[in-house]
N, C-alpha and C. Protein backbone atom coordinates (compact mmCIF):
# COMPACT_ATOMS: atom_id res chain seq x y z
N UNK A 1 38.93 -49.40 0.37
CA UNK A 1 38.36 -48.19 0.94
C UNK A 1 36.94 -47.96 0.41
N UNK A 2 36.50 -48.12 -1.14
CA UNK A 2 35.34 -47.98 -1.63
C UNK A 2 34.22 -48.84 -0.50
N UNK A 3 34.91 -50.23 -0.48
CA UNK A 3 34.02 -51.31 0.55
C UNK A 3 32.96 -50.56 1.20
N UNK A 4 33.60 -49.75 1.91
CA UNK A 4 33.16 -49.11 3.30
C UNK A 4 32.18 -48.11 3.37
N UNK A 5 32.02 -47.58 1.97
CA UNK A 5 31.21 -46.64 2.04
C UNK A 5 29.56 -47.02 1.82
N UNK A 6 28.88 -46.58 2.43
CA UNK A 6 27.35 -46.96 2.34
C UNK A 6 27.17 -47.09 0.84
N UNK A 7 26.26 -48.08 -0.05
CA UNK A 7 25.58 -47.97 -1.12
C UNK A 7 25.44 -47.28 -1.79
N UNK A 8 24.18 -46.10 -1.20
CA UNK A 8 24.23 -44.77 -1.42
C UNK A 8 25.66 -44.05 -2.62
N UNK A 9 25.90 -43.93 -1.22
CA UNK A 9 27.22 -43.15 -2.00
C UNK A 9 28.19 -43.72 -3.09
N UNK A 10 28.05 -45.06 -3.06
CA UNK A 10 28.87 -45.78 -4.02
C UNK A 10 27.97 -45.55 -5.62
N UNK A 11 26.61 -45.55 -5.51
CA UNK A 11 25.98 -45.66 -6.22
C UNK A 11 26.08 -43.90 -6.79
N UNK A 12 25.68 -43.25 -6.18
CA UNK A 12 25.99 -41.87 -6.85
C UNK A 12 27.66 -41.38 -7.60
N UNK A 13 28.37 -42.74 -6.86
CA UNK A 13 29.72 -42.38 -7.98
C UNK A 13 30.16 -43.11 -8.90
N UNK A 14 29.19 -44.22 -9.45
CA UNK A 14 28.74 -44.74 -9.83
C UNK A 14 27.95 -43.74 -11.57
N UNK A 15 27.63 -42.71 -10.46
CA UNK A 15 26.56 -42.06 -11.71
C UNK A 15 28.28 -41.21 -12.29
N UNK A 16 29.07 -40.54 -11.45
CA UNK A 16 30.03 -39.77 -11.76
C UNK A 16 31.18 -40.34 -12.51
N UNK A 17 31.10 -42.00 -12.43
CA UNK A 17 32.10 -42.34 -13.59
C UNK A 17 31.57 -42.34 -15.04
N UNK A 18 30.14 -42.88 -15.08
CA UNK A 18 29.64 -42.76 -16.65
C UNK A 18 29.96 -41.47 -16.72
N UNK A 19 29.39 -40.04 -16.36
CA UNK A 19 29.72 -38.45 -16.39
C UNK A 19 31.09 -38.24 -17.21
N UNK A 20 31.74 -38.89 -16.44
CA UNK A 20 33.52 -38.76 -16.44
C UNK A 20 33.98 -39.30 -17.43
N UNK A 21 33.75 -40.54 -17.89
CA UNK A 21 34.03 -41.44 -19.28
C UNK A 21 33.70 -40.69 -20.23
N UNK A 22 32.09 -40.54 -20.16
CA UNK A 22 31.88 -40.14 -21.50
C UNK A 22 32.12 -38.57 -22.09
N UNK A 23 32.25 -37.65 -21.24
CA UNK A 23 32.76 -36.48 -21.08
C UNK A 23 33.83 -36.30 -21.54
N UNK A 24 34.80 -37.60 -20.79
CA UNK A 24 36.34 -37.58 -21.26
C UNK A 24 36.74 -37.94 -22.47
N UNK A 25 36.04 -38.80 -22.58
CA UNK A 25 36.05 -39.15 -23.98
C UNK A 25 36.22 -37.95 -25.62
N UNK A 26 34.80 -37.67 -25.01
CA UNK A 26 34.52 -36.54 -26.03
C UNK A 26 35.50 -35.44 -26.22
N UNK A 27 35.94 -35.50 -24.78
CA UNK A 27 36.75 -34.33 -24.90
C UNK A 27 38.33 -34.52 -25.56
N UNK A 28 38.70 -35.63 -25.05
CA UNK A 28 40.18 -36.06 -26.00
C UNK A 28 39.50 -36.32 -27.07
N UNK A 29 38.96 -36.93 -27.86
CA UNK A 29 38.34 -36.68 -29.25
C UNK A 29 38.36 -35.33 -29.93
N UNK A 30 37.75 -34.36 -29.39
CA UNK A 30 38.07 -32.54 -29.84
C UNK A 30 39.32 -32.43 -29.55
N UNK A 31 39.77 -32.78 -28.94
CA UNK A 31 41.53 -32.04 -28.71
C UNK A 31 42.14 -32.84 -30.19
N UNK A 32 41.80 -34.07 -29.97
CA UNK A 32 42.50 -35.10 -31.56
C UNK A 32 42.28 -34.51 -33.24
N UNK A 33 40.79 -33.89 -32.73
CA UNK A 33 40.06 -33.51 -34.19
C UNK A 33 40.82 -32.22 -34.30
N UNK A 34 41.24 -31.38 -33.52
CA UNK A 34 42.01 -29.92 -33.58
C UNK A 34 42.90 -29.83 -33.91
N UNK A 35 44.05 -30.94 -33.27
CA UNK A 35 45.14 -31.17 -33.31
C UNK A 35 45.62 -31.50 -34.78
N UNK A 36 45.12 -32.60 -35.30
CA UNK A 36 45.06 -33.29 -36.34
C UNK A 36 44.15 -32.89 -37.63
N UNK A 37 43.18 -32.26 -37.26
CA UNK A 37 42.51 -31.25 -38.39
C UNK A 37 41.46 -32.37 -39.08
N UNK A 38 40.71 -33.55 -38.24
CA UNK A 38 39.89 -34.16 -38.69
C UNK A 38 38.70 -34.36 -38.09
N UNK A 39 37.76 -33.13 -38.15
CA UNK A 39 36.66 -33.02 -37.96
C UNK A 39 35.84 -34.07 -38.25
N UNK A 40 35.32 -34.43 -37.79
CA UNK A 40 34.34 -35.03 -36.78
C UNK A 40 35.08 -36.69 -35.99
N UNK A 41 35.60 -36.89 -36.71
CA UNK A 41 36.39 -38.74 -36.27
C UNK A 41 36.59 -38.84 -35.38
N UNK A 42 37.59 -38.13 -34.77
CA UNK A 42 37.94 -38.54 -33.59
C UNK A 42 37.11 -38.28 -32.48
N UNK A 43 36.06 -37.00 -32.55
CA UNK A 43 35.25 -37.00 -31.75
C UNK A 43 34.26 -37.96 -31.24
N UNK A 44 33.73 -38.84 -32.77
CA UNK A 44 33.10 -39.85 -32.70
C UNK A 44 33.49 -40.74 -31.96
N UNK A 45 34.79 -41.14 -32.29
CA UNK A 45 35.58 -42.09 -32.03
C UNK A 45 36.07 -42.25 -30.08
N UNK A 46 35.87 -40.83 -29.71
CA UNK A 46 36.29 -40.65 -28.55
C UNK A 46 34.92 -41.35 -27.54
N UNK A 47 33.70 -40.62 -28.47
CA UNK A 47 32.66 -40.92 -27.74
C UNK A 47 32.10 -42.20 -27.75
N UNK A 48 32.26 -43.13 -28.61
CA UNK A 48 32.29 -44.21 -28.48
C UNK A 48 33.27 -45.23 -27.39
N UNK A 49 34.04 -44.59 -27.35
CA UNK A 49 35.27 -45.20 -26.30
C UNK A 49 34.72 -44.96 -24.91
N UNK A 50 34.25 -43.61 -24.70
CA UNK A 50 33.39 -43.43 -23.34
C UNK A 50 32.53 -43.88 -22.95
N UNK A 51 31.68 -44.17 -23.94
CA UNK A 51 30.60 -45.05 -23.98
C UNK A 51 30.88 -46.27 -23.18
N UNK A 52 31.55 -46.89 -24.42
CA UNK A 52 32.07 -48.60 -24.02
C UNK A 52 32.76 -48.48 -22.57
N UNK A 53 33.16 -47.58 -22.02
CA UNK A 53 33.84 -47.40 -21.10
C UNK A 53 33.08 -46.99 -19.97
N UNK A 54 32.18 -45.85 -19.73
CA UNK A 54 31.21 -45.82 -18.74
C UNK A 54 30.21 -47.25 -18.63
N UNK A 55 29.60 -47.55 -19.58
CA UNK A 55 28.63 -49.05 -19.48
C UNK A 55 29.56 -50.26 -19.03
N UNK A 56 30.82 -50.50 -19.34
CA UNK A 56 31.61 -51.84 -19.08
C UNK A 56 31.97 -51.06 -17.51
N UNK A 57 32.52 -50.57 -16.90
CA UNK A 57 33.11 -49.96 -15.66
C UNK A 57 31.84 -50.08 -15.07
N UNK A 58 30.50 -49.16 -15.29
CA UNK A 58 29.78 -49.26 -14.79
C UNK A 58 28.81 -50.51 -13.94
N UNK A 59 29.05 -51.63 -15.14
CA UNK A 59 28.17 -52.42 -15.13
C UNK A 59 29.11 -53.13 -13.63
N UNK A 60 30.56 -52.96 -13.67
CA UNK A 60 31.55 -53.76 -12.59
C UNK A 60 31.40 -53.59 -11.46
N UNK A 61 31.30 -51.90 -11.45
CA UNK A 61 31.04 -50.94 -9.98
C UNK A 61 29.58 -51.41 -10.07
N UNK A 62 28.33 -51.87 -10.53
CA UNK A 62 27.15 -52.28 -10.44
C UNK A 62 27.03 -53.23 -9.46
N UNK A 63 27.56 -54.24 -10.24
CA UNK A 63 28.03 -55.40 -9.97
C UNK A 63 28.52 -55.87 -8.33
N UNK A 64 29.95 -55.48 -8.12
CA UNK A 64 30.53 -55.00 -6.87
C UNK A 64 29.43 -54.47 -6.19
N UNK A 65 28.14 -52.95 -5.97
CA UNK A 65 27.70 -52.77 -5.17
C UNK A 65 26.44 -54.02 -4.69
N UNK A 66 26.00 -54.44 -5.76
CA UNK A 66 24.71 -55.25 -5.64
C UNK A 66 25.11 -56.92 -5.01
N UNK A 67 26.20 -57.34 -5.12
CA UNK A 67 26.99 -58.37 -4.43
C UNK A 67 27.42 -58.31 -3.09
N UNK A 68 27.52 -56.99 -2.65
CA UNK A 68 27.99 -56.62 -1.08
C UNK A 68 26.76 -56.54 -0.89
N UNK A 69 25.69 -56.19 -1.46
CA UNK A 69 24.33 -55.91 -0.32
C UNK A 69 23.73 -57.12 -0.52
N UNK A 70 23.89 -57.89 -1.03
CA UNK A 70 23.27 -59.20 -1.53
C UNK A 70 24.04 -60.00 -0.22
N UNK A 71 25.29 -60.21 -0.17
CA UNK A 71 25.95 -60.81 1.37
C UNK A 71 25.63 -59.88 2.21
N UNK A 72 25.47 -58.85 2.53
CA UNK A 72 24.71 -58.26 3.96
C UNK A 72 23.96 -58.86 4.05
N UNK A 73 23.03 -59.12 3.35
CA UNK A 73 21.37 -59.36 3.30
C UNK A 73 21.54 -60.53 3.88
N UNK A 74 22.13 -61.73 3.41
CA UNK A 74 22.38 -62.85 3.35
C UNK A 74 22.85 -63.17 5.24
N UNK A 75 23.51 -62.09 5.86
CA UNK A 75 24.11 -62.36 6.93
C UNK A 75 25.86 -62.57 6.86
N UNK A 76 26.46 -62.87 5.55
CA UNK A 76 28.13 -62.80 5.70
C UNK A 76 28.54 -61.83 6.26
N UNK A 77 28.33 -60.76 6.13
CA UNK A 77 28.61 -59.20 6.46
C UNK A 77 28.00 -58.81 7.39
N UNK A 78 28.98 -57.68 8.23
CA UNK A 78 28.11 -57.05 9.25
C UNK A 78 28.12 -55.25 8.88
């Protein structure tokens, strides 16, 4: 279903998974540090995970969009 959608738009959700990772991250990190009563670690720890996680995902969904326009271009695709 992603396939289908113009560039564009793939690319702006694209911007909303790094958002989402690293956000999420941070945020189960504060729930861990509250929970558990260890200020600052897990927060760190969360945000690092988002990190690694928005840039590796990202770079895939990158990847994936710049390969479909690369075969348009090419003529495989219509």
């Amino acid at each position: 279903m992603m396939t289908r959608l113009p560039p564009v738009v793939r690319l702006v959700g694209i911007g909303w998974y790094f958002a989402f990772s690293i956000v999420g991250g941070i945020v189960a990190g504060v729930l861990l540090d509250g929970w558990l009563n260890t200020k600052p670690a897990f927060t760190l720890v969360g945000l690092l995970v988002g990190l690694l996680a928005a840039f590796w995902g990202g770079y895939l969904l990158l990847m994936e969009v710049l390969g479909r326009r690369e075969r348009t271009k090419d003529g495989d695709e219509a």
